[in-house]
Protein backbone atom coordinates (compact mmCIF):
# COMPACT_ATOMS: atom_id res chain seq x y z
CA UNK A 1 0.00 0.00 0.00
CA UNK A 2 0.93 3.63 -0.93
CA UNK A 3 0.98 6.23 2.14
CA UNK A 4 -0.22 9.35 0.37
CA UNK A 5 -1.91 12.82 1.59
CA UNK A 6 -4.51 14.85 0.37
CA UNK A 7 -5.61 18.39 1.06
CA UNK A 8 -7.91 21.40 0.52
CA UNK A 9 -7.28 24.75 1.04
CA UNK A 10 -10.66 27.06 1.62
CA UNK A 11 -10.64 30.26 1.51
CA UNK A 12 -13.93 32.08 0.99
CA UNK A 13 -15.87 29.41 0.36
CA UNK A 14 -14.37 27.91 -2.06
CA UNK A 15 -11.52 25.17 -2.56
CA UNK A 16 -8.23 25.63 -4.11
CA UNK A 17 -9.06 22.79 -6.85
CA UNK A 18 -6.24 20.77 -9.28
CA UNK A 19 -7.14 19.91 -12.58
CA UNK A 20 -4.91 17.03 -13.41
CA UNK A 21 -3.94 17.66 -17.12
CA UNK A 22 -0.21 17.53 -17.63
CA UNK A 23 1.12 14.73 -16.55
CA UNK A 24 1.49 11.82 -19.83
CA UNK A 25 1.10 8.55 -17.34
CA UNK A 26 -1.22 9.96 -14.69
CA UNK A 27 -4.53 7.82 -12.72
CA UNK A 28 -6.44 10.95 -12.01
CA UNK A 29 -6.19 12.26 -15.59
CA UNK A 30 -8.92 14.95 -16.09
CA UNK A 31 -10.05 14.74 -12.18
CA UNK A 32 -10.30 17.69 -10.17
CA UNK A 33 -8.52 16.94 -6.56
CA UNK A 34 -7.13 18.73 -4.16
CA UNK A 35 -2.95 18.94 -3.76
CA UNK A 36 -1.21 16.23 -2.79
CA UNK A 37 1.28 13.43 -3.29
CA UNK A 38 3.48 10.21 -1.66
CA UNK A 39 5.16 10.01 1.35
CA UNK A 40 8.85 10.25 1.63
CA UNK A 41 11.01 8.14 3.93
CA UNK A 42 10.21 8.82 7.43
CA UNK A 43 7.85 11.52 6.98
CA UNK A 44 4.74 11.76 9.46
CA UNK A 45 1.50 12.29 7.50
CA UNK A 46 1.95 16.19 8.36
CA UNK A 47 4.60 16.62 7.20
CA UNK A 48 3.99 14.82 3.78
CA UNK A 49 1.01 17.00 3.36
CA UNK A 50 3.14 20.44 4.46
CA UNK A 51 5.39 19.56 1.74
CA UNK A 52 3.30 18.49 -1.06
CA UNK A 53 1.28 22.06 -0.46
CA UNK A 54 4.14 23.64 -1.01
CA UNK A 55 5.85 21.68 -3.84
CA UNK A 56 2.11 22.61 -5.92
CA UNK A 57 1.18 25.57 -4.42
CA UNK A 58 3.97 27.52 -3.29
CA UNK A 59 2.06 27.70 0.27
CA UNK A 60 3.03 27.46 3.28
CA UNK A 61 0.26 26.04 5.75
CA UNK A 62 0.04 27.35 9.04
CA UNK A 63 -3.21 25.92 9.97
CA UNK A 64 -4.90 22.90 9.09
CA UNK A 65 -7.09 20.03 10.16
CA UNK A 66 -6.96 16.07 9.72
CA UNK A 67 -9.84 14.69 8.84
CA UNK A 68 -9.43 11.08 8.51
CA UNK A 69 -7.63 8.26 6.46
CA UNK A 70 -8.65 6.67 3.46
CA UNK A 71 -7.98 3.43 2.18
CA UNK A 72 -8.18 3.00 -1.75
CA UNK A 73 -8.38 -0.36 -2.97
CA UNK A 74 -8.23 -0.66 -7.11
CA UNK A 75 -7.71 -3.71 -9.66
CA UNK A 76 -5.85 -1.61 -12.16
CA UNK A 77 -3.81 0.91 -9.70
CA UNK A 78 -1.81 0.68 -6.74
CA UNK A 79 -3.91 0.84 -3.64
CA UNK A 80 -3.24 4.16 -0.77
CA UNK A 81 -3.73 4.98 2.34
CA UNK A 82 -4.27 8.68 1.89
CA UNK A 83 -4.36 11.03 4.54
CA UNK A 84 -6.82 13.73 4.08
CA UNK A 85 -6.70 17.19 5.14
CA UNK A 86 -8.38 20.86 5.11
CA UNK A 87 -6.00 23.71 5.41
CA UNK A 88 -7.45 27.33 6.27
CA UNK A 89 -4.37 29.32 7.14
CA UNK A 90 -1.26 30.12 4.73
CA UNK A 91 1.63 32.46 3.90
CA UNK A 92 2.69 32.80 0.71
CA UNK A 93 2.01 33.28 -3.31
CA UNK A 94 0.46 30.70 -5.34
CA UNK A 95 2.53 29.70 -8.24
CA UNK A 96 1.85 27.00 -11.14
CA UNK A 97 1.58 23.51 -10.40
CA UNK A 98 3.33 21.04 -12.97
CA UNK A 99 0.86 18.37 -12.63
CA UNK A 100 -2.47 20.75 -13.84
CA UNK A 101 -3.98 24.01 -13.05
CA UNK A 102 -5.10 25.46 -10.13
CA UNK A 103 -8.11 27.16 -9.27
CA UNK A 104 -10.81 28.19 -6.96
CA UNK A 105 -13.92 26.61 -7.36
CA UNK A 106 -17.02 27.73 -4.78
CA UNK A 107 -17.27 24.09 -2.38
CA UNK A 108 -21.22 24.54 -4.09
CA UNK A 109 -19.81 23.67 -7.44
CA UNK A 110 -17.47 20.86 -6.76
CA UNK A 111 -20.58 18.21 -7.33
CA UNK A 112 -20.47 19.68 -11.17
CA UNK A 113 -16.73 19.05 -11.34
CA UNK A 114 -15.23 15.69 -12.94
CA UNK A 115 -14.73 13.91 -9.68
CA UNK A 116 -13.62 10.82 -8.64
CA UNK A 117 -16.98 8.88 -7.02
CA UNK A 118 -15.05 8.37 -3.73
CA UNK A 119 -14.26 12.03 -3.41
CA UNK A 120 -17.62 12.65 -3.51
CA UNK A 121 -18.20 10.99 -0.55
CA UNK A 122 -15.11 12.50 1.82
CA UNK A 123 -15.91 16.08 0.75
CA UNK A 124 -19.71 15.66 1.87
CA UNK A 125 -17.64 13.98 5.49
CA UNK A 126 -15.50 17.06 5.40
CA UNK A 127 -18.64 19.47 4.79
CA UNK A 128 -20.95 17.96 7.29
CA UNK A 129 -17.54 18.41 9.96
CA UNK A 130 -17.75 14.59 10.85
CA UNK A 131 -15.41 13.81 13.34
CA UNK A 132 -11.97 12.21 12.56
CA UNK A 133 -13.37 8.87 10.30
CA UNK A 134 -12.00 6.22 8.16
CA UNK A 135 -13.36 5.33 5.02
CA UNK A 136 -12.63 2.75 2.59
CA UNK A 137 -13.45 3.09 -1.18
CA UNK A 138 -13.00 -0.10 -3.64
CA UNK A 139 -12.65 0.59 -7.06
CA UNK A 140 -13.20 -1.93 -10.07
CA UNK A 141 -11.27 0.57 -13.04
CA UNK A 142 -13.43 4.36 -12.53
CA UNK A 143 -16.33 2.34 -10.81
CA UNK A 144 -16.73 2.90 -7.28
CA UNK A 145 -18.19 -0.60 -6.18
CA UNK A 146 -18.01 -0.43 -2.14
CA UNK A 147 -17.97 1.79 0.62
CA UNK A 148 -16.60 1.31 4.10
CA UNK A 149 -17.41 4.43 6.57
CA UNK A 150 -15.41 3.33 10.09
CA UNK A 151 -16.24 0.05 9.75
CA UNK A 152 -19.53 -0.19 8.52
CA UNK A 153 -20.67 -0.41 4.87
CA UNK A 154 -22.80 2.52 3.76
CA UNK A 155 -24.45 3.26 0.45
CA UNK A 156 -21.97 5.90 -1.03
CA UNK A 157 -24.98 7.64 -2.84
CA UNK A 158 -26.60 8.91 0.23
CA UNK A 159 -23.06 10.34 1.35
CA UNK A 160 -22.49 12.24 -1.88
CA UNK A 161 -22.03 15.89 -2.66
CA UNK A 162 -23.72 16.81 -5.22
């Protein structure tokens, strides 16, 4: 399993959103996600998540929550455990990303972005301020086919932004 971080910077209601576009070999080709990336050796999942802002964004986070983990399980891509974080507090200037473009989309409008299924499902957590959860999300290629919130199986549709 992959050890991975995820997170979303609001400001103003709205998100600071990546469109994944550039890269040739990419999973999330033509998603909108938040910024992110792998681990490194011995990094804690703050740390990974303080440096992948930065690496994208050119941010530095000052403040942020964790929300939860989430385990990924795919047939045609390595599985993750991604940590998943909000971030409301920064210094610094945006700057390009190399793996899409940036941009700030009002949280009301993510449900009409190209999402992955799963996301949809962790961004209504994160909106609804659900405590620190784990959920896991099984994939069979694009197709979300399961749903696991702490334990318990739920039916990702009612859990959805939209």
């Amino acid at each position: 399993m992959r050890m991975t971080t995820l997170c979303y910077l609001e400001r103003d209601g709205r998100y600071l959103m990546l469109h994944r576009t550039k890269k040739a070999v990419d999973d999330s080709h033509d998603k909108w996600i938040g910024v992110g990336g792998k681990f490194e050796p011995d990094e804690s999942p703050e740390e990974c998540m303080l440096r992948e802002v930065r690496e994208e964004t050119g941010l530095v986070v000052t403040r942020w929550r964790y929300h939860g983990i989430v385990t990924f399980v795919s047939d045609v891509a390595q599985s993750d455990y991604m940590h998943l974080f909000s971030a409301t507090e920064w210094e610094g200037t945006l700057h390009p990303c190399d793996e899409g473009e940036l941009q700030w989309i009002p949280k009301d409008e993510l449900g009409c972005l190209n999402l992955w299924e799963g996301d949809r499902v962790f961004l209504y957590l994160m909106a609804q301020e659900r405590p620190f959860f784990s959920l896991k999300l099984t994939y069979h290629g694009d197709l979300l086919v399961e749903s696991v919130l702490d334990g318990v199986p739920i039916d990702a549709d009612k859990y959805k932004i939209r």
